[in-house]
Protein backbone atom coordinates (compact mmCIF):
# COMPACT_ATOMS: atom_id res chain seq x y z
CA UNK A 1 109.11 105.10 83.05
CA UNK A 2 109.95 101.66 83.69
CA UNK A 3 111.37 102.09 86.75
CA UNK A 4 108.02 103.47 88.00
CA UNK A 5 106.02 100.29 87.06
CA UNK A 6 108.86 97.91 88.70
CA UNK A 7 108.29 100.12 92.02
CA UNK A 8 104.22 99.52 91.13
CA UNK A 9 104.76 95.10 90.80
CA UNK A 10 107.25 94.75 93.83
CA UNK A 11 104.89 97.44 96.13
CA UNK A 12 101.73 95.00 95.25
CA UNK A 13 103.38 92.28 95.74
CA UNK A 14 104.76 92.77 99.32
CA UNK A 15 101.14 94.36 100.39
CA UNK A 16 99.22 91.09 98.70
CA UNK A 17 102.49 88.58 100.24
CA UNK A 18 103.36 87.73 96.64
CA UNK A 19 106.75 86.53 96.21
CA UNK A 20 109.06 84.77 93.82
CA UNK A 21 107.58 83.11 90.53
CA UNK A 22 104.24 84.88 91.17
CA UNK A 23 105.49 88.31 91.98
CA UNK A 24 107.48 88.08 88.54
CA UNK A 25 104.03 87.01 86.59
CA UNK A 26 102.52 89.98 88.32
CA UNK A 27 105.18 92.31 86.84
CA UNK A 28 104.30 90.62 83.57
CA UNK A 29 101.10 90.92 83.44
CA UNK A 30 100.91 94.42 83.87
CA UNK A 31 103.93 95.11 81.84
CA UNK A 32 102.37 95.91 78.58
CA UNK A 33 99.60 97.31 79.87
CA UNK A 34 100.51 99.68 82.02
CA UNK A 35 102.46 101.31 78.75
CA UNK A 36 100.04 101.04 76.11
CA UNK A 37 96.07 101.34 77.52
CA UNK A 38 94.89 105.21 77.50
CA UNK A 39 92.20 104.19 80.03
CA UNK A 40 94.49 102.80 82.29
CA UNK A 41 96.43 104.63 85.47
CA UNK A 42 98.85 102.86 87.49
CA UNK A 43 99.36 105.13 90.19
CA UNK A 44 102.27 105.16 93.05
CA UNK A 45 101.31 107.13 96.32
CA UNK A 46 104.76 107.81 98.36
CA UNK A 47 105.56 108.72 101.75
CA UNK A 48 108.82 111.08 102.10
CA UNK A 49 109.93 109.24 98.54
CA UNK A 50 109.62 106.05 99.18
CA UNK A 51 106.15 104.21 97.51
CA UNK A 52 103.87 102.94 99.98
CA UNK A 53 100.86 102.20 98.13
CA UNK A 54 99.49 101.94 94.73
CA UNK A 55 96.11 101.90 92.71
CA UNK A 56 95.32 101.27 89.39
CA UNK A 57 92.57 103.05 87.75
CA UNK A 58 90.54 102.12 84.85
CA UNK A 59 87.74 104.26 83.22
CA UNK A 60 85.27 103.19 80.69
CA UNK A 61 81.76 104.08 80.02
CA UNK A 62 81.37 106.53 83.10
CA UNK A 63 82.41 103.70 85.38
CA UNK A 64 85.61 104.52 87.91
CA UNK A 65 87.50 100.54 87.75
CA UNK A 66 89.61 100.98 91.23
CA UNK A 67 91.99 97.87 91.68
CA UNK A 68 95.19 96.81 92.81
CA UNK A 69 94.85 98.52 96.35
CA UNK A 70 97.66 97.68 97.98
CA UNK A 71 99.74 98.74 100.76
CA UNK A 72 103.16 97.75 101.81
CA UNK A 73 103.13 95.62 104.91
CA UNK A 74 105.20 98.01 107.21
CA UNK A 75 102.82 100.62 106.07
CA UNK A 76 99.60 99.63 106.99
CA UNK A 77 96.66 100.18 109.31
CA UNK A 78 98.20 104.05 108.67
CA UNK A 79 94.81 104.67 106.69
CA UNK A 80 97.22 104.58 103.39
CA UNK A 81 94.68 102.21 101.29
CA UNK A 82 91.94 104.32 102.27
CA UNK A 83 93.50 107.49 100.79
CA UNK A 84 94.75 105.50 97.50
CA UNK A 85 91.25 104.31 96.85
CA UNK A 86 90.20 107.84 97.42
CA UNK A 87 92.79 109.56 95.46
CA UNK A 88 91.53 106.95 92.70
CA UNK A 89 87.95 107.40 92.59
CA UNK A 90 88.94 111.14 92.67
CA UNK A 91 90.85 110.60 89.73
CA UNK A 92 87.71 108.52 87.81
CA UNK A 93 85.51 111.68 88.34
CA UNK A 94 88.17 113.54 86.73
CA UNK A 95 88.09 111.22 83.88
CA UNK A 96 84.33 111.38 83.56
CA UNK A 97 83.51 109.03 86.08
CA UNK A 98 80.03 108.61 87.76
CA UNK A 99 80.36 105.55 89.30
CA UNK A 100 83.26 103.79 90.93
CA UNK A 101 83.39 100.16 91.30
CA UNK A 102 86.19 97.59 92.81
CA UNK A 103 86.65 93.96 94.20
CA UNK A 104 87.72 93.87 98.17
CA UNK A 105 89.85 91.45 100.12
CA UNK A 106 88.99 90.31 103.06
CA UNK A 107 91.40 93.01 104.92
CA UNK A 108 89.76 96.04 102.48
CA UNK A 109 86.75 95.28 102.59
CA UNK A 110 85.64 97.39 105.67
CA UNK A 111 87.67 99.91 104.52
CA UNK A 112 85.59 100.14 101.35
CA UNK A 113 82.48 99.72 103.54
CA UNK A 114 83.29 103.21 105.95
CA UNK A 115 83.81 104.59 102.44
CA UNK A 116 80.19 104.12 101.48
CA UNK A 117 80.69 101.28 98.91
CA UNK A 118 78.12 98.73 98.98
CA UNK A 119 78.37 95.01 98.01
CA UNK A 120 76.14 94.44 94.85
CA UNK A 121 77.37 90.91 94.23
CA UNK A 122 80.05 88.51 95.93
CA UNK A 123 81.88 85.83 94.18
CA UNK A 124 84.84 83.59 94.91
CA UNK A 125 88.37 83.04 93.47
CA UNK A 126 91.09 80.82 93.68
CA UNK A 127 94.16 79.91 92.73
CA UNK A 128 95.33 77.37 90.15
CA UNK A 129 98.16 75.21 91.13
């Protein structure tokens, strides 16, 4: 349901510190996808009801794609992203999955690591302004 994905944008958003104009194009950018790709699972992970966390899982050629890891800000360093990204790779196997793959921010990145994930390349990004 839509309401669903609205909880998904605004809980990324305040675990990434995205806010006004950007936190809308977020919402946007997923909109269509998140209702019309079969490969693609935008999950919620909630704590007595309320959404904490969220993943997004994409599977394609035996590959697990984890992404959009994110945990609200009064929620973490509770060990919630580590059981989303679980719960997602989980979810790849399901799927088919043999290998999992994702991108880490500085802050999940030796969460990932105590996982058993391994960098295989590094690359930068920024923003456009």
């Amino acid at each position: 349901p839509a309401s669903q994905y609205a909880e998904w944008a605004d809980t990324i958003c305040d675990g990434f510190g995205i806010s006004g104009e950007s936190a809308t194009g977020v919402a946007a950018a997923h909109e269509w996808p998140c209702r019309h790709e079969r490969d693609r699972i935008y999950m919620l992970l909630r704590r007595e009801g309320t959404v904490v966390a969220t993943a997004l899982l994409h599977t394609a050629c035996g590959v697990a794609g984890i992404y959009g890891i994110a945990v609200r800000r009064a929620y973490q360093r509770q060990g919630l992203g580590r059981l989303a990204t679980l719960v997602t790779a989980h979810a790849g196997a399901e799927r088919g999955a043999t290998m999992a793959m994702l991108q880490a921010t500085k802050e999940g990145f030796p969460v990932y690591e105590r996982l058993g994930f391994r960098t295989i390349c590094a690359f930068r990004s920024w923003q456009i302004v």
